[in-house]
Protein backbone atom coordinates (compact mmCIF):
# COMPACT_ATOMS: atom_id res chain seq x y z
CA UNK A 1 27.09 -38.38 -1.89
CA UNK A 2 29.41 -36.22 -4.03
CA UNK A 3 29.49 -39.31 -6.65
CA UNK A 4 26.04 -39.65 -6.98
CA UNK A 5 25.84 -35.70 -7.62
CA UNK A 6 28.44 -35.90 -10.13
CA UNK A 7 26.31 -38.70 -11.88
CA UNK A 8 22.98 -37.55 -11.52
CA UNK A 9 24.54 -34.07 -12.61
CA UNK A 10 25.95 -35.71 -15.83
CA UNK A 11 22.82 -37.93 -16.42
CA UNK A 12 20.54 -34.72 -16.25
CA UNK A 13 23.18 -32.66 -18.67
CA UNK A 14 24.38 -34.88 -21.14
CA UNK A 15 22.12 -37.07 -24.04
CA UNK A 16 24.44 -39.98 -24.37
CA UNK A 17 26.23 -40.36 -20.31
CA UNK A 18 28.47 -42.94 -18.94
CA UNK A 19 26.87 -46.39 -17.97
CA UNK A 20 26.81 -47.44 -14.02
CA UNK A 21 29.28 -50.07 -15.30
CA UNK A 22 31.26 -47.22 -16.53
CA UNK A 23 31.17 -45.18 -13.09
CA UNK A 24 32.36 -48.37 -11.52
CA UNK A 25 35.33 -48.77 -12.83
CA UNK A 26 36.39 -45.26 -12.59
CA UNK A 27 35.19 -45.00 -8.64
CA UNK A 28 36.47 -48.66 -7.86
CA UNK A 29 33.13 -49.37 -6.47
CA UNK A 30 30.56 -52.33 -7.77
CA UNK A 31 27.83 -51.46 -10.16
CA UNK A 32 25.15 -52.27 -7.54
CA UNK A 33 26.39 -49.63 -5.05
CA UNK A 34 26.47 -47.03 -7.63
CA UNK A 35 22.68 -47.63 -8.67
CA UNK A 36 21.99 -47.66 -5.10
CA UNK A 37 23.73 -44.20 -4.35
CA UNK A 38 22.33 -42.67 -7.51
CA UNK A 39 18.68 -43.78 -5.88
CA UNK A 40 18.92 -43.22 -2.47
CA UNK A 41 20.10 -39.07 -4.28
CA UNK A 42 17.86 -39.17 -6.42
CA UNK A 43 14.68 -40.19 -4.03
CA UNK A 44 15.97 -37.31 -1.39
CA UNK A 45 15.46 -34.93 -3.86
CA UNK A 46 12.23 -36.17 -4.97
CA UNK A 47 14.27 -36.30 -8.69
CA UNK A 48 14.18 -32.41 -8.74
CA UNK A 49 17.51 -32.12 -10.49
CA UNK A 50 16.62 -28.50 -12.04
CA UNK A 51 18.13 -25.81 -10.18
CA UNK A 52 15.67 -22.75 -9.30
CA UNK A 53 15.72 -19.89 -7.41
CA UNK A 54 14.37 -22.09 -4.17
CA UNK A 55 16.71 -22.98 -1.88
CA UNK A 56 18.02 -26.67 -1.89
CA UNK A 57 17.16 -27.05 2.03
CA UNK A 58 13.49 -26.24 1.23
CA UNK A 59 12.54 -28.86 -1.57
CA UNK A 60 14.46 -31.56 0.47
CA UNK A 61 12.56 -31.10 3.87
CA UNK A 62 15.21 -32.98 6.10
CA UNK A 63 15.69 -36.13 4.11
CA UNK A 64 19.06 -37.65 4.86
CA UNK A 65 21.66 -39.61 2.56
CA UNK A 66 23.14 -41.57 5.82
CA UNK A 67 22.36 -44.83 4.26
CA UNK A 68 24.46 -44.21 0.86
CA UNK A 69 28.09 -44.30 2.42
């Protein structure tokens, strides 16, 4: 989970961000299982990367991450 943080963090920061391909290589994990992390992050959230005054635990209403390993 902290991977696919650190790339949906950089995705959501930066213009121009580092390609799955890219994050492969530098993890040692396949392309495929980096897309799938980034997802499986991504849907939990419901894509709300932005950062408000709500806490986290209330815009994710229990959703869990145990699949992404």
């Amino acid at each position: 989970a902290f991977l696919a943080s650190l790339i949906l963090a950089s995705k959501f920061m930066q213009d121009k961000c580092y390609s799955n391909r890219a994050w492969a290589k530098l993890s040692g994990l396949p392309p495929r299982e980096i897309g799938r992390c980034e997802r499986a992050l991504g849907e939990a959230l419901e894509w709300r990367l932005w950062v408000g005054k709500l806490p986290a635990a209330q815009s994710t209403s229990g959703r869990s991450l145990a699949k992404c390993r």
